[in-house]
N, C-alpha and C. Protein backbone atom coordinates (compact mmCIF):
# COMPACT_ATOMS: atom_id res chain seq x y z
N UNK A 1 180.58 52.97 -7.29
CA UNK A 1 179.15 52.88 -7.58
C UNK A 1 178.62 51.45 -7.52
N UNK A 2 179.59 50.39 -6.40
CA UNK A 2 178.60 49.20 -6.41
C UNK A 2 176.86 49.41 -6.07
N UNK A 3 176.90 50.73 -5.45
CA UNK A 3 175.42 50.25 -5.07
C UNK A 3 174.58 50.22 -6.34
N UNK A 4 174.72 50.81 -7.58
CA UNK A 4 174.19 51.08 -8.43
C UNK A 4 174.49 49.61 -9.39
N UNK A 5 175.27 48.60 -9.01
CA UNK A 5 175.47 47.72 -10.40
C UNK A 5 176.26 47.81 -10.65
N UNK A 6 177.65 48.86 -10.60
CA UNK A 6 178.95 49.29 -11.10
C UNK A 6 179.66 48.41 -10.54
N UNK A 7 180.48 47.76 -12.04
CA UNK A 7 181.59 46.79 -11.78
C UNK A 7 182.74 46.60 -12.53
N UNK A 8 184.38 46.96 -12.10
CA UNK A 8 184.78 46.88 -12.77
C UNK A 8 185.17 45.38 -13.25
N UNK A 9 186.51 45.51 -14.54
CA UNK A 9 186.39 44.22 -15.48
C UNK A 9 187.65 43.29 -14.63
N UNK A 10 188.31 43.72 -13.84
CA UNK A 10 189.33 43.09 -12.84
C UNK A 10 188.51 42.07 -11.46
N UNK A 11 188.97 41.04 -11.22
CA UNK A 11 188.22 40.45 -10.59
C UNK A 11 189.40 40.80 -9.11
N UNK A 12 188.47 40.66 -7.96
CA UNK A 12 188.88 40.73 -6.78
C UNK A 12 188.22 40.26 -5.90
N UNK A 13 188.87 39.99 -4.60
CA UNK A 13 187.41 39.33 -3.68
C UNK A 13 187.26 40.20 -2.74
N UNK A 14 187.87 41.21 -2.34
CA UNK A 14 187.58 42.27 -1.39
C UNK A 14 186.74 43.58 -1.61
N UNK A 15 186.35 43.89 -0.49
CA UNK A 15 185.81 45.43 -0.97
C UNK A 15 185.54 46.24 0.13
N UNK A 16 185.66 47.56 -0.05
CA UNK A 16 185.38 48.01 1.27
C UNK A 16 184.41 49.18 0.95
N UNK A 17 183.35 49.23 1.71
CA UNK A 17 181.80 49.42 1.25
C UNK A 17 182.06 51.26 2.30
N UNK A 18 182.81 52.25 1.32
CA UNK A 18 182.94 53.71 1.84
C UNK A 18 182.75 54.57 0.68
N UNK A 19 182.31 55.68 0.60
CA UNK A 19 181.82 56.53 -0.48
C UNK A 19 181.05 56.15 -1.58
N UNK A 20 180.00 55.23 -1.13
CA UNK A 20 179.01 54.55 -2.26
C UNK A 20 177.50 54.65 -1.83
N UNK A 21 177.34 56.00 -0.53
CA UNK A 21 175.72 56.29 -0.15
C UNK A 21 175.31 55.26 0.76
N UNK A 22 176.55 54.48 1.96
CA UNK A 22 176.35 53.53 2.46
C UNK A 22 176.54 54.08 4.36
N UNK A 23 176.73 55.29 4.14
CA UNK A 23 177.54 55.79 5.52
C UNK A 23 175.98 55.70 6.28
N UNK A 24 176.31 55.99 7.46
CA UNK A 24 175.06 56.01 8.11
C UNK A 24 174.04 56.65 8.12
N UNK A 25 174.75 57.96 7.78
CA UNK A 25 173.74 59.45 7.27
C UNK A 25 173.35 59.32 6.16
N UNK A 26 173.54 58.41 5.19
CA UNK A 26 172.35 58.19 4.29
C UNK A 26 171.63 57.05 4.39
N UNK A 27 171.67 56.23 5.02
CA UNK A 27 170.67 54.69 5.40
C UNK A 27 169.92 55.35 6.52
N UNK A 28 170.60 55.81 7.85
CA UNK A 28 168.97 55.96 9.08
C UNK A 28 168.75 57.84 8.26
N UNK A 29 168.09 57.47 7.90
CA UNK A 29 167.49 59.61 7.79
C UNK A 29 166.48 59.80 8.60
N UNK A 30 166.01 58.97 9.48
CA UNK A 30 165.85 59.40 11.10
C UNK A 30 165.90 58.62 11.75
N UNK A 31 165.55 58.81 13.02
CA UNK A 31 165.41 57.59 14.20
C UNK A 31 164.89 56.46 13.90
N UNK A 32 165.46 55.37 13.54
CA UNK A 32 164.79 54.36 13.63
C UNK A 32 164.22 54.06 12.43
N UNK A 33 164.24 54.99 11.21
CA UNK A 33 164.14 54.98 9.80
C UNK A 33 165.24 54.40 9.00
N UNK A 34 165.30 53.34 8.21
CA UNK A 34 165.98 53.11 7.76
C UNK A 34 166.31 52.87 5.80
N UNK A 35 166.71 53.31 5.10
CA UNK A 35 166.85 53.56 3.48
C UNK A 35 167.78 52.38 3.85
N UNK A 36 167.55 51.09 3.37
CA UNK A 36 168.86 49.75 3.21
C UNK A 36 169.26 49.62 1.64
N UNK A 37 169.04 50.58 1.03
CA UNK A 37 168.75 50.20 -0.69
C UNK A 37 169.88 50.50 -1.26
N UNK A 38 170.67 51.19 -1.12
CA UNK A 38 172.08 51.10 -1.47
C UNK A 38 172.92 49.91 -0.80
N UNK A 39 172.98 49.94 0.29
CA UNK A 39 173.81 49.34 1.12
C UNK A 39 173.28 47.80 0.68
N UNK A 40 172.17 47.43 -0.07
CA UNK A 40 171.29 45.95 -0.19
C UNK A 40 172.00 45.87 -1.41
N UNK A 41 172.02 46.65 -2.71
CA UNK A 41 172.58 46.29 -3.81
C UNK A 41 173.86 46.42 -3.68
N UNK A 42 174.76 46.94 -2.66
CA UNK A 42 176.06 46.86 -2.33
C UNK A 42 176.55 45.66 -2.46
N UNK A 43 176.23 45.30 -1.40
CA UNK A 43 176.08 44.08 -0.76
C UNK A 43 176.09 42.83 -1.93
N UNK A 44 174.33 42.86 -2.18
CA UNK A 44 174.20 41.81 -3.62
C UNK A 44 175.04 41.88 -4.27
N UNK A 45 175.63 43.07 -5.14
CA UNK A 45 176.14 43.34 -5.99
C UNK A 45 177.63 42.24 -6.29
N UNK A 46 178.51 43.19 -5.01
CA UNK A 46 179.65 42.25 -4.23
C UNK A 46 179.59 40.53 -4.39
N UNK A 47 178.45 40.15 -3.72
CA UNK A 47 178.27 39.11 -3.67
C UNK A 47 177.77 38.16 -5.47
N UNK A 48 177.06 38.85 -6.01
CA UNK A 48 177.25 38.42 -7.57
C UNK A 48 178.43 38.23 -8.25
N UNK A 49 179.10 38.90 -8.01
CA UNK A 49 180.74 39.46 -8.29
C UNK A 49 181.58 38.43 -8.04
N UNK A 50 181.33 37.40 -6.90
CA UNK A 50 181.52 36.22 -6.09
C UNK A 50 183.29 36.89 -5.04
N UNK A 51 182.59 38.42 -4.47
CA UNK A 51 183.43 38.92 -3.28
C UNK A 51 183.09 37.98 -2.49
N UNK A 52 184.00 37.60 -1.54
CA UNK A 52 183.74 36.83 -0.27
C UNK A 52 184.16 37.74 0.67
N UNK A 53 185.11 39.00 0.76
CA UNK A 53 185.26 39.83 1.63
C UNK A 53 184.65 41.16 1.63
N UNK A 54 183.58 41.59 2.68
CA UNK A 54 182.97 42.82 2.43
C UNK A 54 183.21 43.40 3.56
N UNK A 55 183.95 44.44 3.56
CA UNK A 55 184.32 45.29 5.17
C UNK A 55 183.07 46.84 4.96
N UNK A 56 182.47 47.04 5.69
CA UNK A 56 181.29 47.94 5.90
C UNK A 56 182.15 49.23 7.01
N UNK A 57 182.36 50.19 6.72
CA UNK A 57 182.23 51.23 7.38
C UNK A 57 181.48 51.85 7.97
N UNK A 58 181.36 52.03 9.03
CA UNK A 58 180.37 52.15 9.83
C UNK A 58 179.53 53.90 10.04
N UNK A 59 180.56 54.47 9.50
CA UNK A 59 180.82 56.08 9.74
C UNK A 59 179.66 56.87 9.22
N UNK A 60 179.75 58.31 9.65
CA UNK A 60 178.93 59.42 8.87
C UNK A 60 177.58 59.43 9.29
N UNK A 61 177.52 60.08 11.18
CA UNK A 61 176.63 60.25 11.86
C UNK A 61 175.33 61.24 11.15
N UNK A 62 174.22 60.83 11.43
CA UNK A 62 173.05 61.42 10.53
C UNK A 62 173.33 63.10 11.40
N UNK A 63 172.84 63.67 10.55
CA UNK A 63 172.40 65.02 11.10
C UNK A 63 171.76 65.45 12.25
N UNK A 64 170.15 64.28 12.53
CA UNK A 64 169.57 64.13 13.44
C UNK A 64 170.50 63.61 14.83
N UNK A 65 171.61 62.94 15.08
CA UNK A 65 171.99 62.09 15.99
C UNK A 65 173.03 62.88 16.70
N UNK A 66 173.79 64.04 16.29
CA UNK A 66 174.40 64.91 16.54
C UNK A 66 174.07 66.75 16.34
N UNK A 67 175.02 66.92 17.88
CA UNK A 67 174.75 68.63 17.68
C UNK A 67 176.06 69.38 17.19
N UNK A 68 176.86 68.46 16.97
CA UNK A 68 177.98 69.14 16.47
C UNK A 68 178.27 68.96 14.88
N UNK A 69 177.91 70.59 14.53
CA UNK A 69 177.97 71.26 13.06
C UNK A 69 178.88 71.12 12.25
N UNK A 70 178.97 70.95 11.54
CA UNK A 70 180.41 70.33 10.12
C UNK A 70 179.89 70.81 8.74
N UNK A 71 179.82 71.63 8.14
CA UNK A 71 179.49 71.84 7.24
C UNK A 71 180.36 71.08 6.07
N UNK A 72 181.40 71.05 6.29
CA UNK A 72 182.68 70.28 5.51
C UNK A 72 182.55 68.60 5.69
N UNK A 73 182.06 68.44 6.29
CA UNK A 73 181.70 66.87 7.11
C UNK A 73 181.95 66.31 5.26
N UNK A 74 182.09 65.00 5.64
CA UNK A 74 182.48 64.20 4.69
C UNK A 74 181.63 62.45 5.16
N UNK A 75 180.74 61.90 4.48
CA UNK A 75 180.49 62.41 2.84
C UNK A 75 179.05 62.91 2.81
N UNK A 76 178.34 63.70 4.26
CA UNK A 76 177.46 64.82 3.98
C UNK A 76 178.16 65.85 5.19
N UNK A 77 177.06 67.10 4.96
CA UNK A 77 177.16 67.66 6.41
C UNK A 77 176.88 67.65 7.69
N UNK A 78 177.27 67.48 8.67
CA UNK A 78 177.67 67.34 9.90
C UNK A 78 178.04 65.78 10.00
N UNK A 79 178.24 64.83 9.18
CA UNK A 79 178.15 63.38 9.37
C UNK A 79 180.05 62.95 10.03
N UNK A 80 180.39 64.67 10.43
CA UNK A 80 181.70 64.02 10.74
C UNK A 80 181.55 64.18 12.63
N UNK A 81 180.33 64.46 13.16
CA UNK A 81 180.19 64.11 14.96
C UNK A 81 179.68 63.51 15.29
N UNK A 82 180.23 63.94 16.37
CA UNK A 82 179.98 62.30 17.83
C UNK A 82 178.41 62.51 18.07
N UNK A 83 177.95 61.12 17.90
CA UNK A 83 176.33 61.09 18.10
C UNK A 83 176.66 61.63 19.83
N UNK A 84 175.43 62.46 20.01
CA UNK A 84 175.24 62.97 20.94
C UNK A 84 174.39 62.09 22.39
N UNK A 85 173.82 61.21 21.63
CA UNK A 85 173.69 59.73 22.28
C UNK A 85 174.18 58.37 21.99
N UNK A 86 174.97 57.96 22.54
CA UNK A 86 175.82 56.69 21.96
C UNK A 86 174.66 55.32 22.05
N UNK A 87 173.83 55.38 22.46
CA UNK A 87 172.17 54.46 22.41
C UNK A 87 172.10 54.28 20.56
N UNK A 88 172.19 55.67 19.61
CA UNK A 88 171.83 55.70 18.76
C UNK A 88 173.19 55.12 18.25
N UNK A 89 174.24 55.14 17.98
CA UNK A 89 175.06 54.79 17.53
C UNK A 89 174.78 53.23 17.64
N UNK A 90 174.86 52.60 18.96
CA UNK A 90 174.81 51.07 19.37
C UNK A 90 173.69 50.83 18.49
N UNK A 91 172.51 51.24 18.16
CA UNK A 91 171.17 50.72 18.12
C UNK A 91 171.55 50.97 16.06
N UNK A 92 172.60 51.79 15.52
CA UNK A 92 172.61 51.46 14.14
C UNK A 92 173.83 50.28 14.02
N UNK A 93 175.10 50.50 14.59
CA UNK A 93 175.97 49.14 14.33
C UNK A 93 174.86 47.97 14.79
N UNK A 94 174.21 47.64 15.56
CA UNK A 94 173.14 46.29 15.68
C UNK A 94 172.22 46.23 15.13
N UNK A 95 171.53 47.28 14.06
CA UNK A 95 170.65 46.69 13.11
C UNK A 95 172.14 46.53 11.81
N UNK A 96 172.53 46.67 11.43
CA UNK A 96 173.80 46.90 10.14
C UNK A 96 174.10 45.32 10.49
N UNK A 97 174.85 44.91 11.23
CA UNK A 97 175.44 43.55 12.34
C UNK A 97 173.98 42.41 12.11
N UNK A 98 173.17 43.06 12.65
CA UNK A 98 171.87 41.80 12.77
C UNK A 98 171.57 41.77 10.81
N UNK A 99 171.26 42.60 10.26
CA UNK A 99 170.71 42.54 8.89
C UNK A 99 171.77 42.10 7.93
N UNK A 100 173.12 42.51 8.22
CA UNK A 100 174.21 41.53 7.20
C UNK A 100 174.92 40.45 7.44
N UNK A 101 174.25 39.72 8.84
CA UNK A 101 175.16 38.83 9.67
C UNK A 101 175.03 37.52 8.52
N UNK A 102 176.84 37.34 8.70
CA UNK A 102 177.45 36.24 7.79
C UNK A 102 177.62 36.40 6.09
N UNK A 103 177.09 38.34 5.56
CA UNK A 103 177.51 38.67 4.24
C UNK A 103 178.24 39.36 4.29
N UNK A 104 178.35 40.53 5.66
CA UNK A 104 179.26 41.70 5.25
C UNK A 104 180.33 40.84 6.66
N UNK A 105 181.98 41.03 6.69
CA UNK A 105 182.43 39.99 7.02
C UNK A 105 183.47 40.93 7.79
N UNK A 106 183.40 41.88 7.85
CA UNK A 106 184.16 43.08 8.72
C UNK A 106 183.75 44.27 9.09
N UNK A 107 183.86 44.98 9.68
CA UNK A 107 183.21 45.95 10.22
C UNK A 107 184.35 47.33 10.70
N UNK A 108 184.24 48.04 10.29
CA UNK A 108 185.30 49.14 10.89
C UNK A 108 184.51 50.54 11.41
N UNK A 109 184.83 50.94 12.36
CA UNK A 109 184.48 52.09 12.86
C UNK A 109 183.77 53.61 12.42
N UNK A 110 185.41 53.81 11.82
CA UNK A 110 185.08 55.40 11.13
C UNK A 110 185.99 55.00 10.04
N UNK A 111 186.12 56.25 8.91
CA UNK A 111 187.03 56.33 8.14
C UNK A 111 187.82 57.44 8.74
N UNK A 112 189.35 57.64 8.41
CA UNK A 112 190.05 58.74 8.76
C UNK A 112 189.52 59.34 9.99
N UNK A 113 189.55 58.69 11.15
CA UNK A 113 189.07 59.53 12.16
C UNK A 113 190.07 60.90 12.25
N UNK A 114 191.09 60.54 12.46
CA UNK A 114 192.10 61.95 12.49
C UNK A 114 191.92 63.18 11.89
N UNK A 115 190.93 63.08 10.99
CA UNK A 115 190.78 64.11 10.28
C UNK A 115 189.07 64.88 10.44
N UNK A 116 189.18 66.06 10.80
CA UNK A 116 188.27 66.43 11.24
C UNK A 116 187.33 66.89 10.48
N UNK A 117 187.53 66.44 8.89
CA UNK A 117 186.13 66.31 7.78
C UNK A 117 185.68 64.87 7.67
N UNK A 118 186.05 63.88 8.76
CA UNK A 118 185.67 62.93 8.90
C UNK A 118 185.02 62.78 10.10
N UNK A 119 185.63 63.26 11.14
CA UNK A 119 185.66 62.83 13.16
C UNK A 119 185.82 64.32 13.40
N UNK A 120 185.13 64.86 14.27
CA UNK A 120 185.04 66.01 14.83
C UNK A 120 185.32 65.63 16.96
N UNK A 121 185.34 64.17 16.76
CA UNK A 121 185.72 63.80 18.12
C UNK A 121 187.12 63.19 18.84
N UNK A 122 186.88 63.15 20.23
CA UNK A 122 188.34 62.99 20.37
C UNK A 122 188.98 61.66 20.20
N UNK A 123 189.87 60.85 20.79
CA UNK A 123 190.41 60.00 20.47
C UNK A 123 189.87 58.93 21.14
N UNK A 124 189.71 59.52 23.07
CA UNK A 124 188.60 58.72 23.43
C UNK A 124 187.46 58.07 23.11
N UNK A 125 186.56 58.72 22.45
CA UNK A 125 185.39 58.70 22.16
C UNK A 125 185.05 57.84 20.96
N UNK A 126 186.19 58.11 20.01
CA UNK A 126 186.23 57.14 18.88
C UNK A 126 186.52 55.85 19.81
N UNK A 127 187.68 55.56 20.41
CA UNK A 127 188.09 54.27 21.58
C UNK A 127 186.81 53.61 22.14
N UNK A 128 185.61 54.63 22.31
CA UNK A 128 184.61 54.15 23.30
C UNK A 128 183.97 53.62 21.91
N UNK A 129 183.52 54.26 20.79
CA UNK A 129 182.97 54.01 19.63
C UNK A 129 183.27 52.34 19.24
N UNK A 130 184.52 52.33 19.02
CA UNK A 130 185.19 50.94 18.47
C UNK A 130 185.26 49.76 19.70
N UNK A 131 185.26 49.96 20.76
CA UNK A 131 185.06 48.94 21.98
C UNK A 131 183.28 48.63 21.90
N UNK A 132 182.29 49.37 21.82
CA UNK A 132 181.28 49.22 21.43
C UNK A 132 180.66 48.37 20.28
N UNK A 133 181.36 48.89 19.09
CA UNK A 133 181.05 48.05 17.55
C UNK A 133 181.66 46.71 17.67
N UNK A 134 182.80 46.55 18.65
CA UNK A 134 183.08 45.11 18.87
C UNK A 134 182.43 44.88 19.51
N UNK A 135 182.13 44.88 21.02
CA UNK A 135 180.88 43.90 21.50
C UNK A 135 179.45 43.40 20.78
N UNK A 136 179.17 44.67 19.91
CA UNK A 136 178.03 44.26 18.99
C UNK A 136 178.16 43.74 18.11
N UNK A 137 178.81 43.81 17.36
CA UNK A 137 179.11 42.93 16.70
C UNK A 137 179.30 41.88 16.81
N UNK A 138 180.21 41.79 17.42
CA UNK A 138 180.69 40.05 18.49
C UNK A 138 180.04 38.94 18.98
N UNK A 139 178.81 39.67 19.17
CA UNK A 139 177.59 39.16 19.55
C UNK A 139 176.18 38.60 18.42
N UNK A 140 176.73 39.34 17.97
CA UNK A 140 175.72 39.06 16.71
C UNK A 140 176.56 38.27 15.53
N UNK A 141 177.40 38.31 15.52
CA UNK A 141 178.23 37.56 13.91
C UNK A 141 179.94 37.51 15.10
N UNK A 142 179.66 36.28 15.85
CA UNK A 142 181.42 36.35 15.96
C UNK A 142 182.31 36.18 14.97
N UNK A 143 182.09 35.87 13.96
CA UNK A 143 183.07 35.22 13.33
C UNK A 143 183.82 36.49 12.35
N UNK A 144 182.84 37.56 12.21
CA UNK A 144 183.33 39.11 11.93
C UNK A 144 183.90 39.53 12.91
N UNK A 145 185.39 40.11 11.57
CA UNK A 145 186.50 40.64 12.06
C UNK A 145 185.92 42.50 11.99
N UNK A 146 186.83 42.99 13.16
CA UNK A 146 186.21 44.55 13.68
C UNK A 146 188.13 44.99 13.53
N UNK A 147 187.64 46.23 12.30
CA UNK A 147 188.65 47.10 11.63
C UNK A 147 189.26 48.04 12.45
N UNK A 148 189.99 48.48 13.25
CA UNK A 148 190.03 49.70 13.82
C UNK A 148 190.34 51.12 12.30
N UNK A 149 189.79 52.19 12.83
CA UNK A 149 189.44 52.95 11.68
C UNK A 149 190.83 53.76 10.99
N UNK A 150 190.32 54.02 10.11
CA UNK A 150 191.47 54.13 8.38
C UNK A 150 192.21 55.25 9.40
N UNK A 151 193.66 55.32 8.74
CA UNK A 151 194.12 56.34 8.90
C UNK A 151 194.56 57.53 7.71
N UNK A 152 194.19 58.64 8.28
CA UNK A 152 194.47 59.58 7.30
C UNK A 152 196.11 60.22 7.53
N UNK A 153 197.14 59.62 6.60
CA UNK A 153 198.26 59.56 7.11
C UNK A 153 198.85 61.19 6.12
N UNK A 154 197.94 61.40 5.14
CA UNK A 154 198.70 62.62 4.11
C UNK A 154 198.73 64.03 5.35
N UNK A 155 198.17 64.10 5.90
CA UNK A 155 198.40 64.76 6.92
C UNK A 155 199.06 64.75 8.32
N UNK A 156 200.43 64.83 8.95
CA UNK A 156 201.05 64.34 9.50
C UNK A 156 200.67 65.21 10.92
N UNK A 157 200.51 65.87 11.02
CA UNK A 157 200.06 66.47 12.49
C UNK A 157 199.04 66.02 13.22
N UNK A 158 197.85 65.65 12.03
CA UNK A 158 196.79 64.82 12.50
C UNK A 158 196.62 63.68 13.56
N UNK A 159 197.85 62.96 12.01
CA UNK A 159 197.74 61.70 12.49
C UNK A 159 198.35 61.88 13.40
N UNK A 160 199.71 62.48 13.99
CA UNK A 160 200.26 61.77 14.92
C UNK A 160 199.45 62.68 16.26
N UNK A 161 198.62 63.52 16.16
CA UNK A 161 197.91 63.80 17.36
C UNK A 161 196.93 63.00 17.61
N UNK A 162 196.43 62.44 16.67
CA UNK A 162 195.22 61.74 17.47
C UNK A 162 195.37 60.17 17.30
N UNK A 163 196.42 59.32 16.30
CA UNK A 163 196.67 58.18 16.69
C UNK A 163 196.89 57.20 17.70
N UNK A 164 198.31 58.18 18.55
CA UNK A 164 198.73 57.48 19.23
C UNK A 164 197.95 57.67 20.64
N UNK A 165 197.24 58.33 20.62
CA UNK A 165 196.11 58.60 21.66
C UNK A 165 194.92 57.22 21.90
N UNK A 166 194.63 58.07 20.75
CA UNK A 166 193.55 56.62 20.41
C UNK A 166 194.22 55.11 20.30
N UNK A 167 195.31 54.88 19.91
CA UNK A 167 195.88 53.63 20.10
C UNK A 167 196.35 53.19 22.03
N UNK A 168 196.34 54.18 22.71
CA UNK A 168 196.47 53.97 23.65
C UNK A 168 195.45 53.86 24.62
N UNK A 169 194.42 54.25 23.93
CA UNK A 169 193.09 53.91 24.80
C UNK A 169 192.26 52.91 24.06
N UNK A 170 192.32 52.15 23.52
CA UNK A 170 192.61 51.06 23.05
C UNK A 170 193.09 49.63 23.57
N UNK A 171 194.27 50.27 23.84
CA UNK A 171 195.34 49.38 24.84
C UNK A 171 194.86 48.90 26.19
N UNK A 172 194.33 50.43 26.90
CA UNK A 172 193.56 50.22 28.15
C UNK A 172 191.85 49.50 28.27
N UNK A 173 191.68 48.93 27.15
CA UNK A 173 190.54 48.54 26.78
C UNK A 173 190.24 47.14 26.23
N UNK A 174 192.28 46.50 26.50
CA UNK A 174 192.16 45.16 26.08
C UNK A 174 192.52 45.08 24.30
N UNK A 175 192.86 46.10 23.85
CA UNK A 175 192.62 45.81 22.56
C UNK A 175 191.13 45.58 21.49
N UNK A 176 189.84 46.30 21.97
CA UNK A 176 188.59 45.83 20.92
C UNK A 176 188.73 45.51 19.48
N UNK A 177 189.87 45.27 18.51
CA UNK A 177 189.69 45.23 17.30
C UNK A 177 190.74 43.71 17.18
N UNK A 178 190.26 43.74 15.32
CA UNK A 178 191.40 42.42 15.65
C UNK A 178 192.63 42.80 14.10
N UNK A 179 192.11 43.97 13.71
CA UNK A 179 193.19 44.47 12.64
C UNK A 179 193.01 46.15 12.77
């Protein structure tokens, strides 16, 4: 609950900004609409705290941006598919990138792509996703490091179907991440 002020009494300098109303499907709730008010006291919050590391997840396609249905989607519904135009995807990592450039200090893709209450897409597509969030990023804040996305390892079929896929198109892509 950083977005709310919530802090615990342990000091740390990291944080990673996932399940706190920060995913994408709750900041754009439409085209080009943007709610920054969680993701702003996130942010502040962190930064009062005197975090110097803030990694932003990028994940959890709005409802509007995709046609593929998830009722289970995680952490709303349908926020686990592939925007159906990757314009819209590029055009939210570059306002996120332009509006936190030099506070939020990493950037990662998806969470648990492997898991299909997260990613309803293939391995490619996430590959095309994360080669993307690095150039934009890159461009806008070089000095932010680009996460390749969490793995959901409690499930072992998952992962190993769609890891080593996605790590291999990846490979053919130069490597886009730098952890």
């Amino acid at each position: 609950d950083v977005q709310t002020g919530a802090w615990p009494s342990v000091n740390f300098g990291s944080i990673r900004l996932w399940d706190n109303d920060t995913a994408w499907a709750n900041i754009e709730t439409s085209k080009g609409v943007f709610n920054w008010t969680a993701l702003d006291n996130a942010v502040a919050t962190a930064e009062s705290k005197g975090v110097t590391d803030i990694l932003m997840v990028l994940a959890g396609t709005p409802a509007w941006a995709t046609d593929q249905r998830n009722a289970a989607a995680l952490p709303r519904p349908d926020a686990s598919g592939v925007p159906r135009d990757m314009n819209d995807w590029n055009d939210w990592v570059r306002a996120v990138a332009t509006r936190y450039k030099g506070r939020i200090t990493s950037y990662q893709p998806w969470n648990e792509a492997n898991l299909s209450t997260f990613f309803t897409g293939t391995p490619r597509q996430m590959a095309d996703m994360t080669k993307s969030t690095y150039d934009i990023v890159r461009s806008i804040d070089p000095k932010a490091t680009i996460v390749a996305p969490s793995t959901g390892t409690r499930l072992g079929g998952p992962f190993k179907k769609f890891y080593p896929a996605y790590l291999a198109e990846l490979k053919k892509m130069n490597w886009p991440v730098d952890a």
